[in-house]
Protein backbone atom coordinates (compact mmCIF):
# COMPACT_ATOMS: atom_id res chain seq x y z
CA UNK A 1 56.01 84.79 88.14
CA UNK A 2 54.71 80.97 88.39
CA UNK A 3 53.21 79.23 90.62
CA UNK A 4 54.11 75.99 92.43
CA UNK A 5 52.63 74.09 89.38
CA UNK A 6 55.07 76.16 86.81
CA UNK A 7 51.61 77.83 85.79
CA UNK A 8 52.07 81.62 85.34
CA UNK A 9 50.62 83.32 88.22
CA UNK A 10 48.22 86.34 87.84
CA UNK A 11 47.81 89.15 89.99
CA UNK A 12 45.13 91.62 90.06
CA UNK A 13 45.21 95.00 91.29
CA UNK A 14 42.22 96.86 92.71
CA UNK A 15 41.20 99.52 95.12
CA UNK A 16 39.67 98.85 98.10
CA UNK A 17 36.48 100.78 97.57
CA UNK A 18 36.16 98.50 94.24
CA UNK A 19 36.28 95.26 96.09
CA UNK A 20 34.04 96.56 98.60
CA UNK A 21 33.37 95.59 102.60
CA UNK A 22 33.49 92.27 102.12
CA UNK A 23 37.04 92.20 101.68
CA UNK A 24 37.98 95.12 104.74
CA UNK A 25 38.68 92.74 106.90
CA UNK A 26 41.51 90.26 104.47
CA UNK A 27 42.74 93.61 103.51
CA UNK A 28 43.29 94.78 107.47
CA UNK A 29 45.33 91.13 107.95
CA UNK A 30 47.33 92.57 105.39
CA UNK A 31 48.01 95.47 107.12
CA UNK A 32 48.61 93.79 110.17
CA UNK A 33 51.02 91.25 108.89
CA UNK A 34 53.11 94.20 107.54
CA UNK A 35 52.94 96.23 110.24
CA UNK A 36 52.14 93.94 112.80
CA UNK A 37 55.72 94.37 114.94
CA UNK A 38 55.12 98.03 114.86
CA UNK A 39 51.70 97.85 116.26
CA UNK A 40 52.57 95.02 119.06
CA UNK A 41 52.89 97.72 121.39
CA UNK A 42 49.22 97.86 121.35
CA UNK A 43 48.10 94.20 121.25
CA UNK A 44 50.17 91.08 120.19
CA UNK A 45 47.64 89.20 118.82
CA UNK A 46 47.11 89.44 115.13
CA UNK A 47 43.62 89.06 115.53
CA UNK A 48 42.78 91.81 118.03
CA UNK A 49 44.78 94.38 115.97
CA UNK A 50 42.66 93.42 112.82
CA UNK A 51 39.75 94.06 114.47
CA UNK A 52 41.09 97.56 115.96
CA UNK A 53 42.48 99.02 112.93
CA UNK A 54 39.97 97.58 110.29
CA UNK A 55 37.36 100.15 110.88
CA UNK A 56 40.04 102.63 109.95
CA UNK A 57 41.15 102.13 106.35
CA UNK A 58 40.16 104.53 104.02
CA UNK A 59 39.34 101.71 101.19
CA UNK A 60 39.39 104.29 97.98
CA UNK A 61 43.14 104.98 99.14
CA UNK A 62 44.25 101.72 99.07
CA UNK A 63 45.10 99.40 96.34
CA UNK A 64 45.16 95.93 96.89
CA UNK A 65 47.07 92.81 95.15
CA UNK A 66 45.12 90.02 94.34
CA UNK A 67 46.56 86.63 93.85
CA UNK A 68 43.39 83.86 93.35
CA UNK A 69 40.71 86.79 94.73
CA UNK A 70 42.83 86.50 98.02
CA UNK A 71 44.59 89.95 99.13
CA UNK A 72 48.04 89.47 99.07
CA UNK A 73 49.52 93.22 99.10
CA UNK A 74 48.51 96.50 99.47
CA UNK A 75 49.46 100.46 99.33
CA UNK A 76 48.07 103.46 99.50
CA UNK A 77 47.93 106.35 97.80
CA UNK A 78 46.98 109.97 98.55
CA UNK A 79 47.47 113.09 97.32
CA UNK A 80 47.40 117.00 98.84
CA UNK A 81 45.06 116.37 101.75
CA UNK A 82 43.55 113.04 101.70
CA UNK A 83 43.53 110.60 104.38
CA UNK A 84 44.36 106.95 103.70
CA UNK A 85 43.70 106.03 107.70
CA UNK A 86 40.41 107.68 109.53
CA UNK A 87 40.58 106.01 112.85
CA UNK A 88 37.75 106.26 115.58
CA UNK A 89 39.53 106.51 119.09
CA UNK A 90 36.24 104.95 120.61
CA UNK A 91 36.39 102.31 118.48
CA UNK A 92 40.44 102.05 118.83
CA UNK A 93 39.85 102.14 122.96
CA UNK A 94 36.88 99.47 123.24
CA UNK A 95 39.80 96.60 121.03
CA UNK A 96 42.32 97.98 122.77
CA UNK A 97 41.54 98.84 126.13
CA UNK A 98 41.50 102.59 127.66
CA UNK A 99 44.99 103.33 128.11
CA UNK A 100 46.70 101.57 124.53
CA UNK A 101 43.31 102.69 122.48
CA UNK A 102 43.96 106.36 123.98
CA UNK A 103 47.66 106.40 122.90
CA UNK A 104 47.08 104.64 119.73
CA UNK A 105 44.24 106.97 119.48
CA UNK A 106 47.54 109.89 119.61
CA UNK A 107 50.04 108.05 117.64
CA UNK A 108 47.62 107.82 114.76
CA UNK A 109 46.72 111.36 114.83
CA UNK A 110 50.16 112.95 115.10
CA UNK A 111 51.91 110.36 112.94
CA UNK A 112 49.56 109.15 110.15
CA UNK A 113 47.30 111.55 109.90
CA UNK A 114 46.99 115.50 108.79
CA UNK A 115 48.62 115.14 105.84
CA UNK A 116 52.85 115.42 104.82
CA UNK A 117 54.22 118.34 105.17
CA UNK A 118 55.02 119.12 101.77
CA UNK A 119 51.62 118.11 100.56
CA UNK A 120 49.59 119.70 97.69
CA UNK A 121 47.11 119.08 94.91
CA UNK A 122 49.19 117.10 92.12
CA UNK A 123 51.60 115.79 94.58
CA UNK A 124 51.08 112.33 95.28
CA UNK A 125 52.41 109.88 98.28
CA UNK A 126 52.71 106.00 98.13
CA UNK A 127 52.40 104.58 102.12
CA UNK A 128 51.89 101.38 104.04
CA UNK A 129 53.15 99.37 101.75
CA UNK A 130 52.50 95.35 102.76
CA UNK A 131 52.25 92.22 102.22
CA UNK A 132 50.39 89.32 103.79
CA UNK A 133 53.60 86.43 105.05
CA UNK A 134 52.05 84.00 102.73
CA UNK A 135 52.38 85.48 99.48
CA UNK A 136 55.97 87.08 100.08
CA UNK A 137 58.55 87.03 97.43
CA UNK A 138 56.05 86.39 94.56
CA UNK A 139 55.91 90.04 93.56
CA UNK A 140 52.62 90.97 94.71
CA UNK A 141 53.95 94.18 96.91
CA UNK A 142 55.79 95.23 93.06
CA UNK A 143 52.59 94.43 91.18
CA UNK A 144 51.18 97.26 93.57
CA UNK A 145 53.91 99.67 92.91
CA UNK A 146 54.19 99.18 89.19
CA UNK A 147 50.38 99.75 89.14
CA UNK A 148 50.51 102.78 90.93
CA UNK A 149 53.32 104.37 89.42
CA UNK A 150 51.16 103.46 85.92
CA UNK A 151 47.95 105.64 86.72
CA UNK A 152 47.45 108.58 84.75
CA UNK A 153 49.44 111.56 86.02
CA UNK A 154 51.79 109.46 88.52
């Protein structure tokens, strides 16, 4: 990949936990602008989602594209029991009020939480795969999935 310039564009891949807090909140756009018309039930504006679902990314589970330091894509990855999403329903109901927090607050549990069915120690799963609007089609989301699919045992 290049850039605008015709300079070769470099991506970084990193997990969450390794970039730290400072960057939960650029990596929860990210997973707002990918799954931001599947959450608009909830809120419609970008930034009130951010806020409600940032708290609730498991940051060791996710890996995160880098294109100049800025997040650009992200997945996660978990394996047997482990949790990429730990939401707070308080926290879900003050951003989003007391009847959408409450069902997000459901949705989240039954859907993206407890584990796959099939899950066990050695069996990995790749979700919430995204990519920020701005960096799409420059093969940030890929550089994520190549990554993964290169760690030791995957």
């Amino acid at each position: 990949m290049v850039d605008g310039s015709g300079e070769p564009m470099r991506i970084e891949v990193r997990r969450g936990d390794e970039l730290g807090e400072e960057y939960r909140r650029a990596i929860a756009e990210v997973f707002v602008e990918g799954f931001g018309d599947d959450l608009a039930y909830f809120a419609r504006d970008p930034a009130r989602l951010t806020e409600a679902v940032e708290h609730m990314l498991v940051l060791e589970r996710f890996h995160v594209a880098l294109i100049d330091g800025r997040p650009a894509a992200l997945a996660s990855l978990t394996e047997g029991d482990q949790e990429a999403i730990d939401h707070d329903a308080r926290t879900l109901r003050g951003h989003l009020g007391l009847v959408k927090g409450t069902i997000a607050d459901r949705v989240f549990r039954t859907h993206f939480q407890g584990g796959a069915t099939r899950s066990r120690p050695g069996r990995a799963e790749i979700g919430f795969v995204a990519s920020a609007r701005r960096f799409r089609g420059r093969g940030a989301a890929k550089a994520v999935l190549n990554h993964l699919l290169a760690l030791p045992g995957y």
